[in-house]
N, C-alpha and C. Protein backbone atom coordinates (compact mmCIF):
# COMPACT_ATOMS: atom_id res chain seq x y z
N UNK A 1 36.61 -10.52 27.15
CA UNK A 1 35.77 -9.90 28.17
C UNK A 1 36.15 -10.39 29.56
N UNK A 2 36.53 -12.00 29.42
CA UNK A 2 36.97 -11.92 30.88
C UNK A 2 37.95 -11.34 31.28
N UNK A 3 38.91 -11.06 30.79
CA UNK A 3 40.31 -10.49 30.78
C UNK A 3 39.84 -9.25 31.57
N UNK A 4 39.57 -8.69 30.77
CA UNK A 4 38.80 -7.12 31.36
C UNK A 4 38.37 -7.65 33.09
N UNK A 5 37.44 -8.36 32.65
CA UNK A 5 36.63 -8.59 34.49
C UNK A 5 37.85 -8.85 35.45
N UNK A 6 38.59 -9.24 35.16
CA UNK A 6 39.82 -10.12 36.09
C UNK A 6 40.53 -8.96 36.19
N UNK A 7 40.87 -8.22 35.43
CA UNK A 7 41.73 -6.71 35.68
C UNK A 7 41.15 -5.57 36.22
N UNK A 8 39.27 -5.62 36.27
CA UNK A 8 38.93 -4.53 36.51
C UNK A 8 39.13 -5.29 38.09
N UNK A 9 38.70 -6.18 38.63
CA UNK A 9 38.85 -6.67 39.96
C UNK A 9 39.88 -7.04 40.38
N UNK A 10 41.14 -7.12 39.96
CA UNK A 10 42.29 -6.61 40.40
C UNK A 10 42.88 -5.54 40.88
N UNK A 11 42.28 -4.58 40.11
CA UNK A 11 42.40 -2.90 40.04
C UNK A 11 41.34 -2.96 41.41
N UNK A 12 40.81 -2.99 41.46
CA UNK A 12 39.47 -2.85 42.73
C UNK A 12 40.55 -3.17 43.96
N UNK A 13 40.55 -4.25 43.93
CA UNK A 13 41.53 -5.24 45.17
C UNK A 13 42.80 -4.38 45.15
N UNK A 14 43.46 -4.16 44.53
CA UNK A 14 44.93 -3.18 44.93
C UNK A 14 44.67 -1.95 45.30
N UNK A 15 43.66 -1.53 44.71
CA UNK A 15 43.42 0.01 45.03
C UNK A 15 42.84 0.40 46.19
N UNK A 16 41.71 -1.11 46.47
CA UNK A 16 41.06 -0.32 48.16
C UNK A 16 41.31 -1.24 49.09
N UNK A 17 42.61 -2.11 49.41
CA UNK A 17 43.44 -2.60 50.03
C UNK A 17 44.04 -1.39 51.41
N UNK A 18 43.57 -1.67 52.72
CA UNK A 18 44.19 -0.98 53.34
C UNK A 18 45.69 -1.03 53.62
N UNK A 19 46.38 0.32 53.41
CA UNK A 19 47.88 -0.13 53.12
C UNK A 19 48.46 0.48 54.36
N UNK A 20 49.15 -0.19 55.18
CA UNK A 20 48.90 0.43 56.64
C UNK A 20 51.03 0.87 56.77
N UNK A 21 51.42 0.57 55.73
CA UNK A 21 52.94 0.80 55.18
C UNK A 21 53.15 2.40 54.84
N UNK A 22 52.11 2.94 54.31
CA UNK A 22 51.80 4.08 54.35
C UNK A 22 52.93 5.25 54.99
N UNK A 23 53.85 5.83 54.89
CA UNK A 23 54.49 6.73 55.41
C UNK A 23 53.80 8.07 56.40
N UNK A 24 52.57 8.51 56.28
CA UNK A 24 52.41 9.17 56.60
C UNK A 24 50.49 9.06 56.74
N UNK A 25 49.80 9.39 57.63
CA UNK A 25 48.49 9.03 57.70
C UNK A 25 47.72 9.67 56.14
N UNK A 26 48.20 10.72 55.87
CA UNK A 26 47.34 10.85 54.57
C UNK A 26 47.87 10.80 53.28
N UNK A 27 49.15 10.43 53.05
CA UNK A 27 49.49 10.10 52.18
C UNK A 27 48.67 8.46 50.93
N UNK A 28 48.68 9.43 50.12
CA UNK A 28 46.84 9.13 49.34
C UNK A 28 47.26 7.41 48.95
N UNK A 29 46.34 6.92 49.48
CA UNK A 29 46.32 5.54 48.89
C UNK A 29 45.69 5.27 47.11
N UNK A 30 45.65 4.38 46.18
CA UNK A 30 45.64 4.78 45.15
C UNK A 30 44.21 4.75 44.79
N UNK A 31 43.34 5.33 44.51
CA UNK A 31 41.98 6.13 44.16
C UNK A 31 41.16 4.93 43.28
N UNK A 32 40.22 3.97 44.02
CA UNK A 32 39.44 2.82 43.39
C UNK A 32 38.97 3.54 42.11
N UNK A 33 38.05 4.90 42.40
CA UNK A 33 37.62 5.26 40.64
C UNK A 33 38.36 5.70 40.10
N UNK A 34 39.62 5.99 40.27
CA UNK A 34 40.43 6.74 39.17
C UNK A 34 41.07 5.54 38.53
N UNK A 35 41.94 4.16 39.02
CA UNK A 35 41.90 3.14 38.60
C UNK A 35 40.97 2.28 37.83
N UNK A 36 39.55 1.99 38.13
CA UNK A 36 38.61 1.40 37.86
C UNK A 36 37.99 2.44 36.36
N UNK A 37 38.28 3.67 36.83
CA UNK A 37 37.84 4.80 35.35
C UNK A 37 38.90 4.14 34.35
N UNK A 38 40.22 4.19 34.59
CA UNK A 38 40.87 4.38 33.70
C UNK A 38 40.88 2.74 32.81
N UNK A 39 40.42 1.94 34.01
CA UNK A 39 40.21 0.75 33.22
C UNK A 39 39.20 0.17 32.42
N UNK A 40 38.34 0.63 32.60
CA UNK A 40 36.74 0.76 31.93
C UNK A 40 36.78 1.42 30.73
N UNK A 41 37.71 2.53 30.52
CA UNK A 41 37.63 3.76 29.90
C UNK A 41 39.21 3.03 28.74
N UNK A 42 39.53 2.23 28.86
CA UNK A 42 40.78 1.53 28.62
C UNK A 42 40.48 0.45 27.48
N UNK A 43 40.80 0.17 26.30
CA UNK A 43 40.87 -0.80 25.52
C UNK A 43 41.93 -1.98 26.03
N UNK A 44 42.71 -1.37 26.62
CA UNK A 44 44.14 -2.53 27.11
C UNK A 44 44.18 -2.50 28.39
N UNK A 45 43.30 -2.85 29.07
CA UNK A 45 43.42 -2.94 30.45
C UNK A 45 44.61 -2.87 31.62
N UNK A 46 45.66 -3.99 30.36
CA UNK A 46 46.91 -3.72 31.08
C UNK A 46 47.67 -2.26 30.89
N UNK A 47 47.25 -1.87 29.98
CA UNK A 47 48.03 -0.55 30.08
C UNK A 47 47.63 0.36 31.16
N UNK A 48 46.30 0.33 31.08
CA UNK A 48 46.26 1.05 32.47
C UNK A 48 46.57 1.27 33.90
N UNK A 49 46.72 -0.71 33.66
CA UNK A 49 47.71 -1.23 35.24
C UNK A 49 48.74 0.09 34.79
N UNK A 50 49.56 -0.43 33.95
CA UNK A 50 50.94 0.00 33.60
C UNK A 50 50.90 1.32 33.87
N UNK A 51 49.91 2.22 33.72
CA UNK A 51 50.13 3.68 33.56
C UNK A 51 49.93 3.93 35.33
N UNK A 52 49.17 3.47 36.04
CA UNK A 52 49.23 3.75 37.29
C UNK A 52 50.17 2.99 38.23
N UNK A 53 50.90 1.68 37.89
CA UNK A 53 52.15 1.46 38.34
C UNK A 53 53.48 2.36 37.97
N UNK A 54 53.28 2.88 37.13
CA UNK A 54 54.53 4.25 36.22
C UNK A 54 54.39 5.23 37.66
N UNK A 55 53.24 5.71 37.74
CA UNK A 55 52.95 6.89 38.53
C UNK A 55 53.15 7.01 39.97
N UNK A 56 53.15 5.32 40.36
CA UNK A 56 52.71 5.32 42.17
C UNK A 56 54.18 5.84 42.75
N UNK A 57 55.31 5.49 42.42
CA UNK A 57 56.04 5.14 42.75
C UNK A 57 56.30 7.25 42.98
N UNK A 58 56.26 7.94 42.16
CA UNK A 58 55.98 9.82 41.86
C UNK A 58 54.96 9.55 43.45
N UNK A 59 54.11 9.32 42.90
CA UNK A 59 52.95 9.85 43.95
C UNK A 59 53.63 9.51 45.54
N UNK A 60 53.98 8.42 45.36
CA UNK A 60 54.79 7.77 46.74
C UNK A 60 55.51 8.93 47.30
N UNK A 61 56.47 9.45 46.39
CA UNK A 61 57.73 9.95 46.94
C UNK A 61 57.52 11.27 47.17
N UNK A 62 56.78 12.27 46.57
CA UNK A 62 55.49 13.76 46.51
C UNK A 62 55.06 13.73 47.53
N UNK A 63 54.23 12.52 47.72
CA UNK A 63 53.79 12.87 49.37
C UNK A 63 54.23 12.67 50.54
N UNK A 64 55.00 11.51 50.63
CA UNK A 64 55.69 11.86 51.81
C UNK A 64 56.92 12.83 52.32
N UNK A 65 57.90 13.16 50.60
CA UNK A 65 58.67 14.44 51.13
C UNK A 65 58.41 16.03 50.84
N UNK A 66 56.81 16.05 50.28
CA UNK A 66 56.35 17.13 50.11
C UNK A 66 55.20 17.40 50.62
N UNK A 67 54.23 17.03 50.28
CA UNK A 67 52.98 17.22 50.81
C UNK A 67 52.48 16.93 52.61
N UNK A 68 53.88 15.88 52.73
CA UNK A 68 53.24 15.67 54.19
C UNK A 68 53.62 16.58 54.67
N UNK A 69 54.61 17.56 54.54
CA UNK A 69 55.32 18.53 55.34
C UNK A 69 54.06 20.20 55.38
N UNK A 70 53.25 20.08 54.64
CA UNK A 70 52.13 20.61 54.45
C UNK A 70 51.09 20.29 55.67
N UNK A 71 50.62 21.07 57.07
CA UNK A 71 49.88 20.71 58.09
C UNK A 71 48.18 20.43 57.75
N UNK A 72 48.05 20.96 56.41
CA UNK A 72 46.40 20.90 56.29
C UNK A 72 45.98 20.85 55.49
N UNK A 73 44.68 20.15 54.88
CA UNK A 73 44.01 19.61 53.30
C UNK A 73 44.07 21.36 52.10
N UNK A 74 43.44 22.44 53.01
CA UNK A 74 43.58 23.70 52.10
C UNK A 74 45.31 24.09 51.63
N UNK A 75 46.10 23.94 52.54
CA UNK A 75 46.97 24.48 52.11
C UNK A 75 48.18 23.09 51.47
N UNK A 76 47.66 22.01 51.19
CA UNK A 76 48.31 20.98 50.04
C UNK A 76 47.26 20.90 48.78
N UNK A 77 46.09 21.13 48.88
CA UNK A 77 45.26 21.93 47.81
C UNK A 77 45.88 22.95 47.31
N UNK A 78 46.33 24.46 47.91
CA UNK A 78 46.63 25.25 47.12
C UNK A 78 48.12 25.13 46.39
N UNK A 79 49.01 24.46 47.12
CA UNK A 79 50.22 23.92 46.41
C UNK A 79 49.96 22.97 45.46
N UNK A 80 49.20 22.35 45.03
CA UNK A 80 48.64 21.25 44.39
C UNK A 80 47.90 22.33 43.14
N UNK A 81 47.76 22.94 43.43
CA UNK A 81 46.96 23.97 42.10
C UNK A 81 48.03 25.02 41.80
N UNK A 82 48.99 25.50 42.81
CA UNK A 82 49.90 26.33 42.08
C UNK A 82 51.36 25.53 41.09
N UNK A 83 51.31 24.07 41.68
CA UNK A 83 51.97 23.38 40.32
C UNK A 83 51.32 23.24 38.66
N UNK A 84 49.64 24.17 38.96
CA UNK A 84 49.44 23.47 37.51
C UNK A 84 49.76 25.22 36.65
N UNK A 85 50.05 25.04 35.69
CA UNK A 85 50.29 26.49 34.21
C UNK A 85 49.09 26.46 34.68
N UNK A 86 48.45 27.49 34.63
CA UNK A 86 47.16 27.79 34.35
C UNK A 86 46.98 28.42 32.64
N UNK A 87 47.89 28.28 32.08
CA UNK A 87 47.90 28.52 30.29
C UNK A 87 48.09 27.45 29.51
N UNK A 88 48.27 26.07 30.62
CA UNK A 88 48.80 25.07 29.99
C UNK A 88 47.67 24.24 30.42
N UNK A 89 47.98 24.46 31.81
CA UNK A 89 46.79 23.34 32.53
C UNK A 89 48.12 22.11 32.88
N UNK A 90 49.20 22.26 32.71
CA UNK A 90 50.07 21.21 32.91
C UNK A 90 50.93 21.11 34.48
N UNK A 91 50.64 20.03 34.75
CA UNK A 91 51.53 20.34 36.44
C UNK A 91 53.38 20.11 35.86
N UNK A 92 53.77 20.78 36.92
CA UNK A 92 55.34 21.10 36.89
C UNK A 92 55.70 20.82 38.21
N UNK A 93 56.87 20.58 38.62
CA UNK A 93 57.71 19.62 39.59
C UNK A 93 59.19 20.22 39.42
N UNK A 94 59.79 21.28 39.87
CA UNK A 94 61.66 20.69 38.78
C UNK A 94 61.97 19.82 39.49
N UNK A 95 61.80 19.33 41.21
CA UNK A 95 62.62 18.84 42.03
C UNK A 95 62.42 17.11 41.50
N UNK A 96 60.77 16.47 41.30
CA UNK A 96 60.70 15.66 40.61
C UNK A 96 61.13 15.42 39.27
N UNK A 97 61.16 16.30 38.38
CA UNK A 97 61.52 16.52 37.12
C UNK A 97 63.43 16.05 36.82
N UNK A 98 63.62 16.24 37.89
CA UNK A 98 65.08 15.42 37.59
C UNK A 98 65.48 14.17 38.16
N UNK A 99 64.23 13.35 39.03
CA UNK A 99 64.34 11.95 38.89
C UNK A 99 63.17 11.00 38.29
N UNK A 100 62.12 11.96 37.99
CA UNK A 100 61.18 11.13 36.85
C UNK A 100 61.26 11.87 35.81
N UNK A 101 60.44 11.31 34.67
CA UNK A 101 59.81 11.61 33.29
C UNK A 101 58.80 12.64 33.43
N UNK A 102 58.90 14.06 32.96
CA UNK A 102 57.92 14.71 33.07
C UNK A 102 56.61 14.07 32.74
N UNK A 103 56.53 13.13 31.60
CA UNK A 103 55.01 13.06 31.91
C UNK A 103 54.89 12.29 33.19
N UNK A 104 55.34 11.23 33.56
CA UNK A 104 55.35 11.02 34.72
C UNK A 104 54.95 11.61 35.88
N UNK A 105 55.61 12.70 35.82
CA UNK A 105 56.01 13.90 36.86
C UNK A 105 54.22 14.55 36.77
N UNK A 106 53.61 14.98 35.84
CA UNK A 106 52.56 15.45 35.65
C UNK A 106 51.22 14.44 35.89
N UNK A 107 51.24 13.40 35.69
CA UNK A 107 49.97 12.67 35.78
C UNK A 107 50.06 12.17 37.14
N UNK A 108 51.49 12.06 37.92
CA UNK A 108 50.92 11.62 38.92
C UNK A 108 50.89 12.99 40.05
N UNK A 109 51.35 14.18 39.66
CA UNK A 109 50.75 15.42 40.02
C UNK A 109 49.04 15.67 40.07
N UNK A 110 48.81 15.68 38.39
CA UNK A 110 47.54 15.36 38.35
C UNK A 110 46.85 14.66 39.43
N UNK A 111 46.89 13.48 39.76
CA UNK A 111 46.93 12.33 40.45
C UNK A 111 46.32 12.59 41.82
N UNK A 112 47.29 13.67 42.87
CA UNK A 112 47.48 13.96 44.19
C UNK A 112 46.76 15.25 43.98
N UNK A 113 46.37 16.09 43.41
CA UNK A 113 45.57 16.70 42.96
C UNK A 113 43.96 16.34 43.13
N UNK A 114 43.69 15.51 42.71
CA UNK A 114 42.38 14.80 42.25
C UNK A 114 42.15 13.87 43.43
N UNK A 115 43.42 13.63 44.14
CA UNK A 115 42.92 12.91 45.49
C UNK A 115 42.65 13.77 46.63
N UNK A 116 43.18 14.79 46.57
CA UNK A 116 43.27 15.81 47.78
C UNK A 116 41.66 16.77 47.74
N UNK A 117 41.76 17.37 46.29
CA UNK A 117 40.36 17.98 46.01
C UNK A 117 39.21 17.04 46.72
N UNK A 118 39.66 15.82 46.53
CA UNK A 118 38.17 14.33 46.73
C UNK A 118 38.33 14.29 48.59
N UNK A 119 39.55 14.45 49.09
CA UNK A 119 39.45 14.37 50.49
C UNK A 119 39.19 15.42 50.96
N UNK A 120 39.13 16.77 50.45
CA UNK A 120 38.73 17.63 50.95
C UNK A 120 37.22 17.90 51.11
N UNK A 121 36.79 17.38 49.92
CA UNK A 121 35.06 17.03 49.38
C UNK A 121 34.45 16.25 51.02
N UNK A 122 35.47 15.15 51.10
CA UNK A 122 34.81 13.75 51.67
C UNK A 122 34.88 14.43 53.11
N UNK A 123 35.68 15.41 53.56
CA UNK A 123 36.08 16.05 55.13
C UNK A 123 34.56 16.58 55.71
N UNK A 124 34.02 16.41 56.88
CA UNK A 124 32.93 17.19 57.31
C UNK A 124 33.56 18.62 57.35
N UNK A 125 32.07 19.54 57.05
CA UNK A 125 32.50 20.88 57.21
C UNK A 125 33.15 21.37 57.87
N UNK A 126 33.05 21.16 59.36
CA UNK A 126 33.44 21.55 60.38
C UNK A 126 34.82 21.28 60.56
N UNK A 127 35.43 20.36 60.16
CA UNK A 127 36.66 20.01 59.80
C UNK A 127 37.66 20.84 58.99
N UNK A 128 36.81 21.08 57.85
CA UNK A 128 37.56 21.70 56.86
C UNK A 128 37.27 23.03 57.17
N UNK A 129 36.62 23.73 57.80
CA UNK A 129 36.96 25.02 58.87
C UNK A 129 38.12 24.99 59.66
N UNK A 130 38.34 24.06 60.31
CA UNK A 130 39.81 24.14 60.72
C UNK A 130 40.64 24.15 60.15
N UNK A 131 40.45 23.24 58.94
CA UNK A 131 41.90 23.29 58.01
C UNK A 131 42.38 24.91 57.40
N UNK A 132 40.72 24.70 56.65
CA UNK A 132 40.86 26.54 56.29
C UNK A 132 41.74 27.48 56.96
N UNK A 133 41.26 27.73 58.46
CA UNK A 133 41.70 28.37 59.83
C UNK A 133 42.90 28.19 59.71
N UNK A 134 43.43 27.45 60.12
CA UNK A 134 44.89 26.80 59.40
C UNK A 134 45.40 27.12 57.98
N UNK A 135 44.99 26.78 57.55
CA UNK A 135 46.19 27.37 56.25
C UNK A 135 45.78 28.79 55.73
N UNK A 136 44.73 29.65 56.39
CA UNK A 136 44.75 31.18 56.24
C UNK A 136 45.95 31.53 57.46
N UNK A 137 45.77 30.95 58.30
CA UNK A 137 46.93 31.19 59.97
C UNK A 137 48.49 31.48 59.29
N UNK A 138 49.04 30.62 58.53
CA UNK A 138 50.12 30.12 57.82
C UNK A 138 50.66 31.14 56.79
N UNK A 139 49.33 32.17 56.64
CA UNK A 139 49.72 33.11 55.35
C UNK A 139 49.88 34.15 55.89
N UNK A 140 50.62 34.67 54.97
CA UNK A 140 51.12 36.42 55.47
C UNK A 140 50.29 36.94 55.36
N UNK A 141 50.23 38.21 56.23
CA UNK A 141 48.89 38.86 56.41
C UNK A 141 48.30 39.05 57.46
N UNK A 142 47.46 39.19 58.19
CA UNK A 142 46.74 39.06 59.51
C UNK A 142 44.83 38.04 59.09
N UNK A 143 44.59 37.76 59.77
CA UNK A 143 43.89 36.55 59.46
C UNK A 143 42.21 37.24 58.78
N UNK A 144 42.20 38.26 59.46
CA UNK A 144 41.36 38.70 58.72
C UNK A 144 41.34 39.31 57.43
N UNK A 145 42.17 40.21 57.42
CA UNK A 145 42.43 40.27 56.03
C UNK A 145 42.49 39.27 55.31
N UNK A 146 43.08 38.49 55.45
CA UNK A 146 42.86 36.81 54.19
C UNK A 146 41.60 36.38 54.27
N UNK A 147 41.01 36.82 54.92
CA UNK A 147 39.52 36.26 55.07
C UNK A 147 38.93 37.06 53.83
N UNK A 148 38.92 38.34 54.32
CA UNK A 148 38.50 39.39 53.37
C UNK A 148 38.63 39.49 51.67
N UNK A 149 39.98 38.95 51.76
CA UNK A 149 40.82 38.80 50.40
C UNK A 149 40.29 37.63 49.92
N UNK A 150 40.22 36.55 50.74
CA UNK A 150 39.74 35.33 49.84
C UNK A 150 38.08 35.56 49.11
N UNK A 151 37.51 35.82 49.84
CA UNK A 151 36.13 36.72 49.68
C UNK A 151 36.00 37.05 49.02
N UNK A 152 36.72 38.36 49.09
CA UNK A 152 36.61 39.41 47.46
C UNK A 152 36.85 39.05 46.41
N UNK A 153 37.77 38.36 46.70
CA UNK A 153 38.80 37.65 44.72
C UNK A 153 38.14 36.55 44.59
N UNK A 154 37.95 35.62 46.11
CA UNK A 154 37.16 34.31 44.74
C UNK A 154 38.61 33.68 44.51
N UNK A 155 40.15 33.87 45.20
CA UNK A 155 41.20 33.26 44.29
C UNK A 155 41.37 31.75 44.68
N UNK A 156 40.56 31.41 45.29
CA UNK A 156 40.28 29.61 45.95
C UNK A 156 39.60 29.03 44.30
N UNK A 157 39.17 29.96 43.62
CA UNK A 157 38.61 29.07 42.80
C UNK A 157 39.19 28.18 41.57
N UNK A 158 40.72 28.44 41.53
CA UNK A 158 41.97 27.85 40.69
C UNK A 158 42.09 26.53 41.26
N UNK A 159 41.69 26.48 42.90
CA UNK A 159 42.22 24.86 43.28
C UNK A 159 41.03 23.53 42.89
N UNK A 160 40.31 23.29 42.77
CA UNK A 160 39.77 22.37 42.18
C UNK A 160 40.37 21.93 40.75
N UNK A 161 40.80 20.52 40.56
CA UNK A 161 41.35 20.10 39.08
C UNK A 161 40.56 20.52 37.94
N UNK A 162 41.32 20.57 37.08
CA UNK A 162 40.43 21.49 36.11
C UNK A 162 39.54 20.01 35.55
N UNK A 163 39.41 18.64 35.31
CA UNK A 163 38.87 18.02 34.74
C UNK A 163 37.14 17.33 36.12
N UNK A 164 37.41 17.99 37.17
CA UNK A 164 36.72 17.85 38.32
C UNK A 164 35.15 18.19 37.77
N UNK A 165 34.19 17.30 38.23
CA UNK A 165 32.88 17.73 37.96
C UNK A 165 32.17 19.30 37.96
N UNK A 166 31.63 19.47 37.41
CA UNK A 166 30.99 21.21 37.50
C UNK A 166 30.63 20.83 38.78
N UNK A 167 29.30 19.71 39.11
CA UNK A 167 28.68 20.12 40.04
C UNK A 167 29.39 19.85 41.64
N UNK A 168 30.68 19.44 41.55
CA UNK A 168 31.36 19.21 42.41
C UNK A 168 31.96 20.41 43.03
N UNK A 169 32.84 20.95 41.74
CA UNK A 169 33.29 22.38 41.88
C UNK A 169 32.14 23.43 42.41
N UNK A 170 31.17 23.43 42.51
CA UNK A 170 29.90 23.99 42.72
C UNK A 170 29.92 23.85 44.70
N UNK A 171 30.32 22.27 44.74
CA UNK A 171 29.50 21.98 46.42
C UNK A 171 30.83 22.76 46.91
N UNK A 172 32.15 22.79 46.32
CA UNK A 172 33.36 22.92 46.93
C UNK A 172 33.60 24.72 47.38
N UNK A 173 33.40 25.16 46.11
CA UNK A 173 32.77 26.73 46.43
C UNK A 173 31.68 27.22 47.40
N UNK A 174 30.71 26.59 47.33
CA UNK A 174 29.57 27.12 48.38
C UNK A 174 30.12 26.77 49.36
N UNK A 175 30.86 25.38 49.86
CA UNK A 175 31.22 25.71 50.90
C UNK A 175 32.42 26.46 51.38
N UNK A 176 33.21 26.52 50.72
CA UNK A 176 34.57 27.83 51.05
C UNK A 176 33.45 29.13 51.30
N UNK A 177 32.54 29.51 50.44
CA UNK A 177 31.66 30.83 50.70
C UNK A 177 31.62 30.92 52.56
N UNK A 178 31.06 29.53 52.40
CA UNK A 178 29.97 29.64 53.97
C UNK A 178 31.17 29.52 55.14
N UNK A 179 32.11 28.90 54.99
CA UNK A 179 33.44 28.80 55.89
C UNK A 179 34.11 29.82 55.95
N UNK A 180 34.55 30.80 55.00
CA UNK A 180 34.68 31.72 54.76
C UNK A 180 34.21 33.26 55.68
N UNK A 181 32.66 32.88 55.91
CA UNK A 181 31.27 33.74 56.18
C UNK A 181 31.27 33.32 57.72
N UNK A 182 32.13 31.97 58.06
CA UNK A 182 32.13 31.77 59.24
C UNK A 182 33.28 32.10 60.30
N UNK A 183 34.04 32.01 59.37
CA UNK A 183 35.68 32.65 59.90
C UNK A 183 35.61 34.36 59.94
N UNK A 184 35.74 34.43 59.51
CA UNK A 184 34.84 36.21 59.27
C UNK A 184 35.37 37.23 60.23
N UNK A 185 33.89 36.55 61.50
CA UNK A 185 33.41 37.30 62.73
C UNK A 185 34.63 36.75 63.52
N UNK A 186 35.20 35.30 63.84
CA UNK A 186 35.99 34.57 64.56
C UNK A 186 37.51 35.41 64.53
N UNK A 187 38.01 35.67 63.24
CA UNK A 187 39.16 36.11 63.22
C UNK A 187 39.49 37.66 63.48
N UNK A 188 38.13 38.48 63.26
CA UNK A 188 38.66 39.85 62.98
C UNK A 188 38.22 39.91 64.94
N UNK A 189 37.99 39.70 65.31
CA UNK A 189 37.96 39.39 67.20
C UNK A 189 39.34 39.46 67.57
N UNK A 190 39.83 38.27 66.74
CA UNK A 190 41.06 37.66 67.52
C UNK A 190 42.50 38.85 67.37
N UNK A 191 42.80 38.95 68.49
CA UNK A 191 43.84 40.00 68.81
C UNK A 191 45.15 40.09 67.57
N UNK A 192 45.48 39.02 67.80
CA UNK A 192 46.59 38.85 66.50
C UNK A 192 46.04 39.29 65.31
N UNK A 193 45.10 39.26 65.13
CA UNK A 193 44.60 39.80 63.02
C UNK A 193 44.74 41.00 63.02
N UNK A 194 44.80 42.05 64.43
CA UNK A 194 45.21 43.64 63.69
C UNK A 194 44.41 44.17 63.64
């Protein structure tokens, strides 16, 4: 039992360690409950070190030559959900896939996934209206129309991880609704949307 205590507070201490080495301001530092879950949730404590030391090194290299090149939380969300099968539920990589281990490649996909959904959660609204604004700006189309389109289809609702709380997925939708409901009037104004 102590073993456990000494690893779960190890895991604590590495994980919410400000890491100021960081390549890029949001490139995800490693997630206290997803560590602390997996160690709790863990008969071998060390394995769990082990399974999230396997991964950092993926997650490391994903975000700073992929995701950072991404300007905003919605639109590394929706790249982050179009790596997963949606028949599989499995994330895919080829570019990682030929210098890690697919599972590798997938859990720490998973991983940046589950951190991005959580920073998007943790963003004030008003914030994540801009991002929105932004990564509808970025898409083909004229801005209203994507407004319209996102609306109608509901196709935002693939990006939340599929293992993500119901009632989470719940706050994350109502608010795309209401951001959505707010961009609306703003974009179909604006000269450029057509």
């Amino acid at each position: 039992m102590d073993q456990a205590n000494n690893a779960l507070q190890t895991a604590v201490r590495l994980v919410t360690r400000d890491d100021t080495s960081r390549p890029h301001p949001w490139v995800p530092r490693a997630n206290a409950a997803f560590v602390v879950k997996k160690v709790l949730n863990s008969e071998h404590t060390a394995g769990a070190m082990d399974e999230f030391q396997r991964i950092q090194p993926v997650v490391r290299d994903f975000a700073a030559s992929t995701l950072a090149a991404i300007p905003n939380l919605f639109g590394k969300l929706a790249y982050l959900a179009s790596l997963r099968d949606l028949a599989s539920g499995r994330y895919q990589h080829s570019g990682l896939a030929v210098l890690y281990p697919p599972d590798t490649v997938e859990e720490a996909l998973k991983f940046c996934h589950q951190e991005i959904f959580q920073k998007v959660l943790e963003t004030p609204l008003s914030v994540q209206g801009q991002h929105l604004s932004e990564c509808l700006e970025g898409m083909s189309g004229t801005n209203a129309k994507n407004v319209v389109y996102w609306r109608q289809m509901e196709s935002y609702r693939i990006f939340p991880p599929e293992d993500a709380p119901q009632y989470l997925r719940e706050l994350f939708f109502s608010n795309l609704r209401v951001l959505l409901e707010i961009l609306g009037p703003t974009h179909s104004k604006d000269p450029r949307s057509g």
